[in-house]
Protein backbone atom coordinates (compact mmCIF):
# COMPACT_ATOMS: atom_id res chain seq x y z
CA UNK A 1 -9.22 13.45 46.41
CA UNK A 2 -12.90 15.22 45.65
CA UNK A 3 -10.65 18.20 44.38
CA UNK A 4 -9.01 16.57 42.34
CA UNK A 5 -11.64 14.65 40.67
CA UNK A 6 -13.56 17.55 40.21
CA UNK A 7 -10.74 19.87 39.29
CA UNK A 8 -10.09 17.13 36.38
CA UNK A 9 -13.68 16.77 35.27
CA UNK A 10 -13.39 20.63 34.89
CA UNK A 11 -10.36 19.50 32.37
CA UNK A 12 -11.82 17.58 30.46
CA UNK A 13 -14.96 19.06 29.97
CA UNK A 14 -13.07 22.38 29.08
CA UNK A 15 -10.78 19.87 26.35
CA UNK A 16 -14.48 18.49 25.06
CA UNK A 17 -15.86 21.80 24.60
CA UNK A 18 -12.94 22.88 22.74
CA UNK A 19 -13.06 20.21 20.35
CA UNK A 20 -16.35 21.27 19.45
CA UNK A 21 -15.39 25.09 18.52
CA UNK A 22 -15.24 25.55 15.17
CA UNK A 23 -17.25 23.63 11.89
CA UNK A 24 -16.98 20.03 11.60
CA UNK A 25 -14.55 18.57 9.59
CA UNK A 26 -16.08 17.21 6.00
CA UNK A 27 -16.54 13.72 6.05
CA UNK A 28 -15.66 13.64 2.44
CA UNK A 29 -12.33 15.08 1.79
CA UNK A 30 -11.04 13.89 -1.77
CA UNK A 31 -13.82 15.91 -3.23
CA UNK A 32 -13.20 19.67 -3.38
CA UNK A 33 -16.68 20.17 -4.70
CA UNK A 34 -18.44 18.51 -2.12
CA UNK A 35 -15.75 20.17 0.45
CA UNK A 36 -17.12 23.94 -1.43
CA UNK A 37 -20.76 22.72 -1.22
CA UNK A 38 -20.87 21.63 2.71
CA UNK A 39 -18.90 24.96 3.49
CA UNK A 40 -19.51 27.35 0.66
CA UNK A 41 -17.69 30.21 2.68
CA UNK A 42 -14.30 28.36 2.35
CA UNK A 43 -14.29 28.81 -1.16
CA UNK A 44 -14.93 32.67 -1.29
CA UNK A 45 -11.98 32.81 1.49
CA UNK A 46 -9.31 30.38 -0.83
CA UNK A 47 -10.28 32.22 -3.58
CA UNK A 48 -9.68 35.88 -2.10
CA UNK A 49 -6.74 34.39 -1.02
CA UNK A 50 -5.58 33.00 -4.62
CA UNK A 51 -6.59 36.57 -6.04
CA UNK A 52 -4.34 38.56 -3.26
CA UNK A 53 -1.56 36.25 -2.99
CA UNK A 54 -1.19 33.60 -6.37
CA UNK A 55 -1.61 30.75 -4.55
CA UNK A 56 -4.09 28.38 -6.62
CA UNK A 57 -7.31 27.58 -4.77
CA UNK A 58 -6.49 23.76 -5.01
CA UNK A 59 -2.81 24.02 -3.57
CA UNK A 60 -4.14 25.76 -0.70
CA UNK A 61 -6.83 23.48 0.13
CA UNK A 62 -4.45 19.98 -0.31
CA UNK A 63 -1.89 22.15 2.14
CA UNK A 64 -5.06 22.65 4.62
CA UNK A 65 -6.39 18.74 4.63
CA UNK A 66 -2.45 17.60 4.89
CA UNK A 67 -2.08 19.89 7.54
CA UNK A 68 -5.07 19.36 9.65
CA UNK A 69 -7.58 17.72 8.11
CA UNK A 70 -9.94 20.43 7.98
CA UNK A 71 -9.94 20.42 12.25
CA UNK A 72 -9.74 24.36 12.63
CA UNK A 73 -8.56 23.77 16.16
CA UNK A 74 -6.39 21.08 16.07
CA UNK A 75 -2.54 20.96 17.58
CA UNK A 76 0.20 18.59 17.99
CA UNK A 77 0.11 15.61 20.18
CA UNK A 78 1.98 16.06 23.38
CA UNK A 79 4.91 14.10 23.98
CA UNK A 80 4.68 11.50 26.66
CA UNK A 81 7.05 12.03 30.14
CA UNK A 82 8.56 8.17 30.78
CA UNK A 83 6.04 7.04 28.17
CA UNK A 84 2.95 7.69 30.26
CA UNK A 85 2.54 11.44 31.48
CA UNK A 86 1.42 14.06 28.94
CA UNK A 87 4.05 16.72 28.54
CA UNK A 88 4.88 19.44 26.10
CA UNK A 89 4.12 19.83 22.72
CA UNK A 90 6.52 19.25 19.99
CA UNK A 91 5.86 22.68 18.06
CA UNK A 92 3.06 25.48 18.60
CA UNK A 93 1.43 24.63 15.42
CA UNK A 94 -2.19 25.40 15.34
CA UNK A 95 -5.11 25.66 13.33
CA UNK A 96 -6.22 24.44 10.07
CA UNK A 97 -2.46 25.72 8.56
CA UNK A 98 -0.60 24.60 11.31
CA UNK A 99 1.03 27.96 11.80
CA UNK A 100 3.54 28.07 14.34
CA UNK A 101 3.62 30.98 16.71
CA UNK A 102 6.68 33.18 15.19
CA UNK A 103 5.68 32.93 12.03
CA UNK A 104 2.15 33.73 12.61
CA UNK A 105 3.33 36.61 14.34
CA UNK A 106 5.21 37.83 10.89
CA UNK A 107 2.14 37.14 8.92
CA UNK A 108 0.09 39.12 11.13
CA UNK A 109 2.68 42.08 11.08
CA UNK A 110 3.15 41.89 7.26
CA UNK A 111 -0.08 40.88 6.20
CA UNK A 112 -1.70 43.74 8.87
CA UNK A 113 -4.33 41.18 9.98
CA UNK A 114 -3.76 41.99 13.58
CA UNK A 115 -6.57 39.88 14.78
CA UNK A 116 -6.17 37.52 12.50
CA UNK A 117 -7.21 33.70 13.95
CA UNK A 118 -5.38 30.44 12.86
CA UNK A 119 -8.73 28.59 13.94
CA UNK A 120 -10.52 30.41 10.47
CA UNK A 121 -10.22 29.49 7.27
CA UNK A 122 -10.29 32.70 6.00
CA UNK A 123 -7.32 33.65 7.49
CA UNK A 124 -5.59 30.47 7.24
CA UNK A 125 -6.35 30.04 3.19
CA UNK A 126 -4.51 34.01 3.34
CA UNK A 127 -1.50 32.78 5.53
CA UNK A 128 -0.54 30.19 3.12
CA UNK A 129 -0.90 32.23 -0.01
CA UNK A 130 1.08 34.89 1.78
CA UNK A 131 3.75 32.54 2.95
CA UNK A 132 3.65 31.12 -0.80
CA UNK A 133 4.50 34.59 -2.09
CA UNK A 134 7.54 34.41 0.35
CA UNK A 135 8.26 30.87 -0.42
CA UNK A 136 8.53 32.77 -4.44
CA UNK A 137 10.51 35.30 -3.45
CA UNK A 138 13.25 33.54 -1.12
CA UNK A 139 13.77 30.30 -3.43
CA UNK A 140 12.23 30.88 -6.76
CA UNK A 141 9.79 27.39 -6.84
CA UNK A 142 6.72 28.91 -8.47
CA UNK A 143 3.64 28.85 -6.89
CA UNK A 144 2.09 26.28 -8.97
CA UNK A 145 4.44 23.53 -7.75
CA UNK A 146 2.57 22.14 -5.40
CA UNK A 147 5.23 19.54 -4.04
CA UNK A 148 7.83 22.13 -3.31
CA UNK A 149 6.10 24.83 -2.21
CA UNK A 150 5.27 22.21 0.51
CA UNK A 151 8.19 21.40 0.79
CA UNK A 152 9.43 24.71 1.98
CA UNK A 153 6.26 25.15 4.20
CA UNK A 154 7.13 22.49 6.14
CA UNK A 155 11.13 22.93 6.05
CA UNK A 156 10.97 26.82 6.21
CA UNK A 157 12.49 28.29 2.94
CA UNK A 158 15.83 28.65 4.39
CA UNK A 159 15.80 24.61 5.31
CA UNK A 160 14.24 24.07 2.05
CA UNK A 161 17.79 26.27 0.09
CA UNK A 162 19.96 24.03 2.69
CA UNK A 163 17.83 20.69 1.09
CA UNK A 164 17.07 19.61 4.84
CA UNK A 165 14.14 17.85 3.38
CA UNK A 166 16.55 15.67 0.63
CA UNK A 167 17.31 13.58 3.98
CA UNK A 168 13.44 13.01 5.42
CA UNK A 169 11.73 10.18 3.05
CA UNK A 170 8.54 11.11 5.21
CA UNK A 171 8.50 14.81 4.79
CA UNK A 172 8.88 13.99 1.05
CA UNK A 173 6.03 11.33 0.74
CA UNK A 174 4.13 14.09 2.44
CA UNK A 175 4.79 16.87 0.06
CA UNK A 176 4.28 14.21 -3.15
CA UNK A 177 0.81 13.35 -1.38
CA UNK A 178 -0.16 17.35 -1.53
CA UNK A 179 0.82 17.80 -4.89
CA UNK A 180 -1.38 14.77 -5.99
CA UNK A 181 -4.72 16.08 -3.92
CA UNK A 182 -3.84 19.36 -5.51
CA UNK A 183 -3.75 17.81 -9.08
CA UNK A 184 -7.47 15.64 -8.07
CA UNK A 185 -9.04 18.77 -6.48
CA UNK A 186 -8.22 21.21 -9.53
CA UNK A 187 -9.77 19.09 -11.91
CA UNK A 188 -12.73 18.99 -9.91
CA UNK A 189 -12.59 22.18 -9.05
CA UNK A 190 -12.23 22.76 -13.14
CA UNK A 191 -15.97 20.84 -12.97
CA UNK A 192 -18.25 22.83 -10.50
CA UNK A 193 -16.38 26.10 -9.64
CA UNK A 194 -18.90 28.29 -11.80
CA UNK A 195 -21.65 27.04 -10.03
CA UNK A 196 -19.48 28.13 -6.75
CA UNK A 197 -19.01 31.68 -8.24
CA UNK A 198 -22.86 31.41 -9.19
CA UNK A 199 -24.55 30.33 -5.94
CA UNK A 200 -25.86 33.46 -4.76
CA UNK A 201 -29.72 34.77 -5.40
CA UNK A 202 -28.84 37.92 -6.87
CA UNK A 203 -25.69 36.04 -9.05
CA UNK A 204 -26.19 35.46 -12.97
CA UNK A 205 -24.41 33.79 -15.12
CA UNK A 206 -22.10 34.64 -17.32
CA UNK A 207 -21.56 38.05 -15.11
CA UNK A 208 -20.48 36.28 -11.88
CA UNK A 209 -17.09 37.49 -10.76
C-alpha cells in the first residue's frame, strides 16, 4: 500500500512539473498586441513563419489560441474506462498546434526541422504555415481564408475535398470562431506591429525590417 502511494505521488508530481514546462499562457488572449508584448519572441517566430510559408501572422495565431490556448504542452483529455478509469487518448495531438504524430513526422521530413518541438512556438507558428502551403496546394482555399484553411487543418485536406466537415455543426462553429479572432487580431495587429518590428535597442524607424 506504501508503494503504491508513493509510486503515485511520484505521478503526480511528475504530471505537476510538466504542466509547468513551457511559458505561461497570456491571461489576455483577444489582444494580439498585448499577446506580442508579454512574449515578444512569438511574434518574430509567426512572422518568420508568414515570410517562409504565406500564412498571415493573425491566422496563425487564432489557429494557435483555438488549438491550445497558448498551453505549449497541452494534449487531449483521456477517455474514461466505464466512466471512471483514465484510459487512452483520443488522438496524439500535442503542443500549441495540436500536431498529431504522422503528420508531424511529414513536417519534420519536408520542412528538414529534424528536431523540431511541437511544445515551441517557433516551430509550431512554421508547422501551420507549412501545412497552409499544403492546404494551397491540395484544395486551392487561399491562405487568407481563415475559416477554411481551418477547416482543412482540422479535417485533413483530403476530408476537407470529401466535405466531411459539411456534416459537423461543431467543427464549423469552430472554424467561423478562428476566422473572426483572425479578423480582431489583424486589425490590431494593423495598430502596434511597427512598434513590434521596432523594439530592439539598435532598431530605428523607418529602417526596421
Amino acid at each position: 500500500m506504501v508503494r503504491t502511494l508513493l509510486v503515485l505521488g511520484l505521478i503526480g508530481l511528475t504530471i505537476a512539473g510538466c504542466a509547468t514546462l513551457g511559458p505561461a499562457p497570456p491571461p489576455q488572449q483577444d489582444n494580439l498586441c498585448e499577446i506580442f508584448s508579454e512574449h515578444p519572441r512569438w511574434y518574430d517566430y509567426a512572422r518568420a513563419s508568414e515570410r517562409e510559408w504565406g500564412t498571415p501572422i493573425a491566422i496563425q495565431m487564432a489557429f494557435i489560441q483555438q488549438e491550445s490556448s497558448f498551453r505549449s504542452h497541452v494534449r487531449p483529455d483521456r477517455k474514461r474506462l466505464l466512466g471512471i478509469i483514465p484510459w487512452r487518448r483520443p488522438s496524439s495531438a500535442y503542443g500549441y498546434a495540436q500536431a498529431q504524430d504522422p503528420v508531424w513526422g511529414e513536417y519534420r521530413a519536408e520542412a528538414g526541422s529534424l528536431t523540431a518541438r511541437r511544445t515551441h512556438m517557433k516551430h509550431a507558428t512554421d508547422f501551420i504555415g507549412w501545412y497552409n502551403v499544403r492546404t494551397n496546394r491540395m484544395t486551392g482555399v487561399s491562405l487568407q481564408n481563415a475559416e477554411h484553411l481551418y477547416l482543412a487543418y482540422h479535417e485533413g485536406q483530403g476530408g476537407y475535398n470529401r466535405g466531411t466537415w459539411r456534416g459537423k455543426p461543431g467543427v464549423q462553429r469552430a472554424a467561423r470562431q478562428v476566422a473572426q479572432r483572425a479578423a480582431r487580431y489583424q486589425s490590431q495587429l494593423d495598430a502596434c506591429e511597427s512598434e513590434l518590428r521596432c523594439r530592439r535597442f539598435y532598431q530605428f524607424a523607418p529602417f526596421c525590417r
